[in-house]
Structure formats: C-alpha cells, structure tokens
C-alpha atoms as a PDB file:
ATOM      1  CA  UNK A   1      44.392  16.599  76.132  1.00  0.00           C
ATOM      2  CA  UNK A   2      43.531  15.223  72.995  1.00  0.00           C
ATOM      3  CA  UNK A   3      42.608  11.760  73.996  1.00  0.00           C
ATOM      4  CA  UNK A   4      40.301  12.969  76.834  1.00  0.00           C
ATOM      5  CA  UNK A   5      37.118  10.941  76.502  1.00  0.00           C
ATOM      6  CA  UNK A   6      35.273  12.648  79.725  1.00  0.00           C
ATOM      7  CA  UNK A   7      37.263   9.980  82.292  1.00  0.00           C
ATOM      8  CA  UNK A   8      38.198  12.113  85.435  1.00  0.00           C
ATOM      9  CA  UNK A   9      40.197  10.751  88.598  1.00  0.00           C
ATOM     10  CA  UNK A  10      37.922   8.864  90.852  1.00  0.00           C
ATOM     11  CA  UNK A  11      38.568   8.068  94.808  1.00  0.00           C
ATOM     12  CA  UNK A  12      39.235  11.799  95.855  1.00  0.00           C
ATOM     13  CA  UNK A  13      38.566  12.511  99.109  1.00  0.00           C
ATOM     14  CA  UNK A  14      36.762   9.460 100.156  1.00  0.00           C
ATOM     15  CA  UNK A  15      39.605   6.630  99.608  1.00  0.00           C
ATOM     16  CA  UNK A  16      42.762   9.125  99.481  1.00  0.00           C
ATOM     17  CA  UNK A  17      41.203  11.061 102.820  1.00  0.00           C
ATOM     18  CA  UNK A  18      39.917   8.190 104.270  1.00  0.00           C
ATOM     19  CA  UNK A  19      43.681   7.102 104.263  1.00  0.00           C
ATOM     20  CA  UNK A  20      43.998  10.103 106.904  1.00  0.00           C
ATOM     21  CA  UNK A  21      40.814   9.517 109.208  1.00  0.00           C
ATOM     22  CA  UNK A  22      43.227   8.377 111.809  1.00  0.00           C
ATOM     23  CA  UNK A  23      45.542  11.414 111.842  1.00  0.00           C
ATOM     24  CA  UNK A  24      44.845  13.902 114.842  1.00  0.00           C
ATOM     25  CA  UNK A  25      47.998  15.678 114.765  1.00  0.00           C
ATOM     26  CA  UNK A  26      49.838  17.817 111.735  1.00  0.00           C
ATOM     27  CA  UNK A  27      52.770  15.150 112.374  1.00  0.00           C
ATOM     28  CA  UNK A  28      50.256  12.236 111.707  1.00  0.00           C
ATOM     29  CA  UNK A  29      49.199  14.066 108.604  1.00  0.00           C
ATOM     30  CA  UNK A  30      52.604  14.325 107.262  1.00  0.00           C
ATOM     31  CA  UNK A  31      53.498  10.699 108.042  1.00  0.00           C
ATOM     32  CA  UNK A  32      50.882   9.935 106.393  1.00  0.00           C
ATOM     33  CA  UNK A  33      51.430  11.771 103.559  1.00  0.00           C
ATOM     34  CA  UNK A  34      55.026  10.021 103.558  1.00  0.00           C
ATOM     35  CA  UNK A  35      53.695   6.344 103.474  1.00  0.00           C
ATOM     36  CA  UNK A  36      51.773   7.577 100.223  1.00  0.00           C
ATOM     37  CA  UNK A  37      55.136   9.209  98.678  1.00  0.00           C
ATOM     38  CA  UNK A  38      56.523   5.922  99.057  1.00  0.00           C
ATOM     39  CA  UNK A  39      53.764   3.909  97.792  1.00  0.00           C
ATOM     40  CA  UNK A  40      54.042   5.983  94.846  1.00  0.00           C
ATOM     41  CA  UNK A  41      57.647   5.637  94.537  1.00  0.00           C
ATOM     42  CA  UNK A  42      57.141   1.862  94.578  1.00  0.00           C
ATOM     43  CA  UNK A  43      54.549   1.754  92.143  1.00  0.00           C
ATOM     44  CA  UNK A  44      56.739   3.775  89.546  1.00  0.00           C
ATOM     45  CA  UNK A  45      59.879   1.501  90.283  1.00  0.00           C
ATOM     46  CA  UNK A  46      57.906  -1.475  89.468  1.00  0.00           C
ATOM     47  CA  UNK A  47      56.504   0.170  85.946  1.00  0.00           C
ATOM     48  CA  UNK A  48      59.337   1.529  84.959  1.00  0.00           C
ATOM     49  CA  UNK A  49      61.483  -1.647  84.759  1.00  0.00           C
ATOM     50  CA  UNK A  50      58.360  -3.460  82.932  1.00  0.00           C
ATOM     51  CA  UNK A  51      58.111  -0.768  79.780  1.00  0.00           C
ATOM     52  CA  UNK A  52      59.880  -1.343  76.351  1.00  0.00           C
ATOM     53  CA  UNK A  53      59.654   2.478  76.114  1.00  0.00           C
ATOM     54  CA  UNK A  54      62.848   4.034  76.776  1.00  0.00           C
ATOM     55  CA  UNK A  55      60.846   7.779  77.073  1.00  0.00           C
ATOM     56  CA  UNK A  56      58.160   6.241  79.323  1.00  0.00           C
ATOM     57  CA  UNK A  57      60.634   3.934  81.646  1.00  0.00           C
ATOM     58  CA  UNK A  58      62.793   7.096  81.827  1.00  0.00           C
ATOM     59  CA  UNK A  59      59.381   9.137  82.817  1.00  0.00           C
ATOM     60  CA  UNK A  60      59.113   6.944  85.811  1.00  0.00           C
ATOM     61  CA  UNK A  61      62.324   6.986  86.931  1.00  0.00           C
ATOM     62  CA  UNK A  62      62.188  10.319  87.187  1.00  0.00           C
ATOM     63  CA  UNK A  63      59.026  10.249  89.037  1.00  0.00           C
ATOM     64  CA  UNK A  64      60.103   7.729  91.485  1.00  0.00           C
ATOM     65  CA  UNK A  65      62.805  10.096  91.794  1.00  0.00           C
ATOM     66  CA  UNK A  66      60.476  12.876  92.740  1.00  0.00           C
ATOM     67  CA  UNK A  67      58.537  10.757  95.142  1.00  0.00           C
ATOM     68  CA  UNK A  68      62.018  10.460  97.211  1.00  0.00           C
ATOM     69  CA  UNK A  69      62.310  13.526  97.110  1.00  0.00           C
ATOM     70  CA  UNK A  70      58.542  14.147  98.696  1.00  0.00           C
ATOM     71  CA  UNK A  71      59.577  12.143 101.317  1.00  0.00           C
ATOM     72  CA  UNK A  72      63.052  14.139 102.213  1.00  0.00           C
ATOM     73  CA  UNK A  73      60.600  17.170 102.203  1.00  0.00           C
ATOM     74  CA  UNK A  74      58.078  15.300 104.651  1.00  0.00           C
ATOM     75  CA  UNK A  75      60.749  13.791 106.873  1.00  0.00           C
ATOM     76  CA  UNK A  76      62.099  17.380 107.013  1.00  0.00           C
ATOM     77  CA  UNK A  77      58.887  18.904 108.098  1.00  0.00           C
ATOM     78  CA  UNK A  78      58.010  15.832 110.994  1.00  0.00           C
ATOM     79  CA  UNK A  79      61.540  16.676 112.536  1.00  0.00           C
ATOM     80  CA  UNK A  80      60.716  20.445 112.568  1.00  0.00           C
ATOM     81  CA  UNK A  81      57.559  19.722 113.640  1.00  0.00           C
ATOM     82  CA  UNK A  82      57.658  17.003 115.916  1.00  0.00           C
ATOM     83  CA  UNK A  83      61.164  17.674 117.397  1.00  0.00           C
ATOM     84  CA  UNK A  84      62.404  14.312 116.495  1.00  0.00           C
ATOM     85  CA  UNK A  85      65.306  13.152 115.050  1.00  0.00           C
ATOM     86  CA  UNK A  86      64.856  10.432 111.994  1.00  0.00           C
ATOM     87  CA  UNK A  87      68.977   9.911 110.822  1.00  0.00           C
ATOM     88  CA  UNK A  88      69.437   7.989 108.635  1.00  0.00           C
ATOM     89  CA  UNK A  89      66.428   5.549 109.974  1.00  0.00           C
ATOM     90  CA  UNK A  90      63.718   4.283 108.171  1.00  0.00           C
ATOM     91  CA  UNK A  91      61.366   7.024 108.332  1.00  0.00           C
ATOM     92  CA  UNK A  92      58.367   4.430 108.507  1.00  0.00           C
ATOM     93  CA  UNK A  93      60.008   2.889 111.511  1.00  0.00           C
ATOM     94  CA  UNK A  94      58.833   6.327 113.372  1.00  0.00           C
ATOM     95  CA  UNK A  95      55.120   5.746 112.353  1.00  0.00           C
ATOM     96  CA  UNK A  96      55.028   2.266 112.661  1.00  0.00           C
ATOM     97  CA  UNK A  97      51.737   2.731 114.724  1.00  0.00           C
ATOM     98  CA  UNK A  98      50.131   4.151 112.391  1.00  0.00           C
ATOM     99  CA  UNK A  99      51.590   2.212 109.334  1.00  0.00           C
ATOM    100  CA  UNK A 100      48.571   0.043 107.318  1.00  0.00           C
ATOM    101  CA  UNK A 101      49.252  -3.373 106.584  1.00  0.00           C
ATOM    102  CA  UNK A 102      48.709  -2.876 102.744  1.00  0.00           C
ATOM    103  CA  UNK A 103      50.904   0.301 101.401  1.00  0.00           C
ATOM    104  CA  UNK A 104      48.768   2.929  98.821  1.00  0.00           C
ATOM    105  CA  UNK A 105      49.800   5.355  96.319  1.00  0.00           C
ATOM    106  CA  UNK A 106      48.747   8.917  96.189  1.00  0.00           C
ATOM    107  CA  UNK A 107      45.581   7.757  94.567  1.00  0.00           C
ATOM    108  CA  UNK A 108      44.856   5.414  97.208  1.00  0.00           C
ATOM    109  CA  UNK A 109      45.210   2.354  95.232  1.00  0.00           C
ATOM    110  CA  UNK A 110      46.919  -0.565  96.784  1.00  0.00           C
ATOM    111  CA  UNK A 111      50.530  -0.975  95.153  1.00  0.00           C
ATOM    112  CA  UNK A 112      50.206  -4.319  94.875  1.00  0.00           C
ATOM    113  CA  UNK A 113      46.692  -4.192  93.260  1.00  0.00           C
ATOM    114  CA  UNK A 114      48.462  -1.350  91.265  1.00  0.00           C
ATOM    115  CA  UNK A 115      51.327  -3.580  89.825  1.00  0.00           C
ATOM    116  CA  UNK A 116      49.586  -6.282  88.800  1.00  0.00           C
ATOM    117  CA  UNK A 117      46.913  -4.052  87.187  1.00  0.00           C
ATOM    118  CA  UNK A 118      49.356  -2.515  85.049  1.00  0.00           C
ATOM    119  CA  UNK A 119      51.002  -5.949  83.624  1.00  0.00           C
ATOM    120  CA  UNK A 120      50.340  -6.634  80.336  1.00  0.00           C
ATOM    121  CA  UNK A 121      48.390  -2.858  80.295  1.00  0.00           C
ATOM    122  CA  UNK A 122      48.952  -0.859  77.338  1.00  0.00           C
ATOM    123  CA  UNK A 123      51.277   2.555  78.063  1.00  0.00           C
ATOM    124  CA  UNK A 124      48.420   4.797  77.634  1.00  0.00           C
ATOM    125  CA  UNK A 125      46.092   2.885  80.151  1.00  0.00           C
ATOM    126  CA  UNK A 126      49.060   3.149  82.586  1.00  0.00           C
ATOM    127  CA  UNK A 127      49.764   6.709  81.961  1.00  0.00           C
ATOM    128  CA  UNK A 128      45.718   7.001  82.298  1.00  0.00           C
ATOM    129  CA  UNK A 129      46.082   5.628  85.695  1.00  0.00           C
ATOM    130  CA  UNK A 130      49.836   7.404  86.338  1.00  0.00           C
ATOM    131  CA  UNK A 131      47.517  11.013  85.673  1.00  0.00           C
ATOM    132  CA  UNK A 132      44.667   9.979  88.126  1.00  0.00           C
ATOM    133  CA  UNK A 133      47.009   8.978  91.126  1.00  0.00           C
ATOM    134  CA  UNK A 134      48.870  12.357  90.312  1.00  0.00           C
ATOM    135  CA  UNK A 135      45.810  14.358  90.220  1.00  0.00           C
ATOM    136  CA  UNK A 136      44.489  13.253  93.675  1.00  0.00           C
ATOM    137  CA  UNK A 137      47.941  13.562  94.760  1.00  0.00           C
ATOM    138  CA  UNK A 138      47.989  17.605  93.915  1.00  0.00           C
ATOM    139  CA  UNK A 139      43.928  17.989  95.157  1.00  0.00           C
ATOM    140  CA  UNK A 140      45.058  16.186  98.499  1.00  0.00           C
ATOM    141  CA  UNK A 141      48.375  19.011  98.981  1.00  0.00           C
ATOM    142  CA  UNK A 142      46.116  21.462  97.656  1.00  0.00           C
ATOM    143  CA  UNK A 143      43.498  20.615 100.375  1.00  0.00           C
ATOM    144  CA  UNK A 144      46.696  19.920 103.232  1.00  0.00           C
ATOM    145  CA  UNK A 145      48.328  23.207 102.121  1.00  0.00           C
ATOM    146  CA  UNK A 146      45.246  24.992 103.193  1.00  0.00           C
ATOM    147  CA  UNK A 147      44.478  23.361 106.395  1.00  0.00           C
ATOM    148  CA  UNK A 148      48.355  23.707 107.372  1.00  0.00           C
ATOM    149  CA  UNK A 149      48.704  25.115 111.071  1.00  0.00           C
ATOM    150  CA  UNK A 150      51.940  26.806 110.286  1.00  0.00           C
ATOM    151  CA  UNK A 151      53.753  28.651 107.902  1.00  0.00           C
ATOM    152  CA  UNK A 152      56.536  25.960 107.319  1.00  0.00           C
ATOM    153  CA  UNK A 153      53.828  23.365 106.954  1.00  0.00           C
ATOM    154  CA  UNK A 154      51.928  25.208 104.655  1.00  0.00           C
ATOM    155  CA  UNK A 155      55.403  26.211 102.243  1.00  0.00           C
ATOM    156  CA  UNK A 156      55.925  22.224 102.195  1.00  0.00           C
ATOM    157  CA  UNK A 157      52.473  21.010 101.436  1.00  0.00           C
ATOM    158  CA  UNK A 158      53.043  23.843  98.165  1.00  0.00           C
ATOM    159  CA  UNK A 159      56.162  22.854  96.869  1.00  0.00           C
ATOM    160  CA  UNK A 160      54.586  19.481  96.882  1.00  0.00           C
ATOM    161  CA  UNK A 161      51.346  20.610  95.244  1.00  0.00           C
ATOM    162  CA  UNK A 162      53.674  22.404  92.587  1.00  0.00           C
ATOM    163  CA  UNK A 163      55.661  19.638  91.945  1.00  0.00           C
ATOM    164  CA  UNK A 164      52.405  17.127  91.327  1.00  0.00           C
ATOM    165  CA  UNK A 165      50.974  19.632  89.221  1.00  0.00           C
ATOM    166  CA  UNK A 166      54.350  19.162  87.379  1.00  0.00           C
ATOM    167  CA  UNK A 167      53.796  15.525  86.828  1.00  0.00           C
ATOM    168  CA  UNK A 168      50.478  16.354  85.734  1.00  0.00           C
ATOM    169  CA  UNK A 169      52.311  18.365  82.841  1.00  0.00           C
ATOM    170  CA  UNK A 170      54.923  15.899  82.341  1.00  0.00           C
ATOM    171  CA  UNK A 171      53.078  12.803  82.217  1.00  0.00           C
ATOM    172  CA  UNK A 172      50.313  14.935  79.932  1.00  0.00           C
ATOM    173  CA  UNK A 173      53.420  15.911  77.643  1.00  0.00           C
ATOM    174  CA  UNK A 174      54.131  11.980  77.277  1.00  0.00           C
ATOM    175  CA  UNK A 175      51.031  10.732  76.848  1.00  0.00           C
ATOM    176  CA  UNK A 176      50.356  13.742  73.671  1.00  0.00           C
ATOM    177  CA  UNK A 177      53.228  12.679  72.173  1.00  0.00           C
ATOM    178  CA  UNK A 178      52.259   8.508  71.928  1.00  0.00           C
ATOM    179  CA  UNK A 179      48.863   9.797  70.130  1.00  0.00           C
END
C-alpha cells in the first residue's frame, strides 16, 4: 500500500488468543470465535452509519454483512460439532458461560472502546484500524484452521480465513483509492 508508513497490526496472539485461554474444547473455540464475529459486526454497524462517505459506509455494510455471515458458518459448525440444536435462538444464549462481560472484535479491541475511538476519526485512521482488526482476524483462522481436529472444522476455519483475507483486499482497495 502506498500509505504504509511501517505500522503493522499489534495485539496478535497475546490479546486476540488470550480471548481463547478459557476454551478446552473445539466447540469453545468456535463460540468463541462467534462472540468475536459479532463484535465485529457491531463495530462496523456503528461506523458505517457515522461516515459521510457513501463508498466507505457502503464498505461496512458489507462487512457487517460478512461478519453475519461468519457467524451462520460458526453456528453451523457448533451444531455439527456439538450435536446441539441453536433454531432460531440467540446463538450467545448457548455460551452464555463463557460469554465476557465486555464484547471484542476480531482484533480484540473492546467495541465500545472501538466506537468511541473512531468518532470524530478521520476515514483513513478508521480504515487503519478496520485493516488491523482484519489482519488478526485472518492470522487467528489461519492459526485455528491448522489446529482444527476435523476435517469439517478445518474447511470452516478456511473459508473464514479466505474471506478475511478478502477484507484485507477490499478495505486495501478503499483505502488506495482516498490517497
């Protein structure tokens, strides 16, 4: 990228793994994973209805969009995996042990902390930010896809990798264009 001044994403694995210390079953990891999805999809909601710019609001639309459809992935994957049955429940309701008080994106930043960061931001520092949470994102299904158990697993944690590396591209393609 053009504008690349020698920043890299920070936080990966301490903060994003550290997320998963608590895990101790494949099913853990992918509820897990979930929570994060919709973290993410939160975060993007909330930016996208705060930008003037129709091409960047649309960008995270369509990543909040993507992020729901993580989570139909993940939710597909627990029920193969752990035998139950989610409906049309809250998928969170099924992990509520395990569920922080405080919800994170990919990146492992607080939402909250996230959203109010990003007020009054300009669109480059957010897509600056937007890149680093996607970046952990693909390392942590890169690192997941490799310590699957099972072949199913393993397929889902690299669709997901592929479609994070995606948003890498996409977001990348945005941010060019603004320079």
């Amino acid at each position: 990228m053009k504008a690349w001044n020698g920043t890299v994403a920070r936080g990966f694995p301490q903060e994003a793994m550290s997320f998963f210390a608590s895990a101790r079953t494949p099913e853990e990891f992918v509820s897990l994973a979930w929570l994060l999805e919709e973290g993410t999809r939160k975060l993007y909601e909330g930016v996208a209805g705060s930008l003037d710019s129709e091409e960047v609001s649309g960008l995270f639309r369509r990543l909040a969009s993507a992020e729901e459809h993580h989570k139909d992935l993940l939710r597909a994957l627990y029920e193969r995996r752990s035998a139950k049955q989610t409906g049309s429940r809250d998928f969170s309701t099924l992990i509520a042990s395990q569920k922080p008080e405080e919800e994170f994106t990919e990146g492992g930043v607080p939402v909250q902390e996230a959203l109010l960061w990003v007020k009054g931001k300009p669109t480059e520092e957010i897509l600056e930010l937007v890149m680093s949470l996607e970046v952990n994102a693909y390392d942590r299904y890169l690192t997941m896809e490799r310590e699957a158990e099972d072949q199913p697993s393993e397929e889902v944690f690299k669709v997901l990798s592929r479609a994070e590396k995606g948003h890498i591209q996409e977001v990348g393609a945005v941010f060019e264009r603004m320079l």
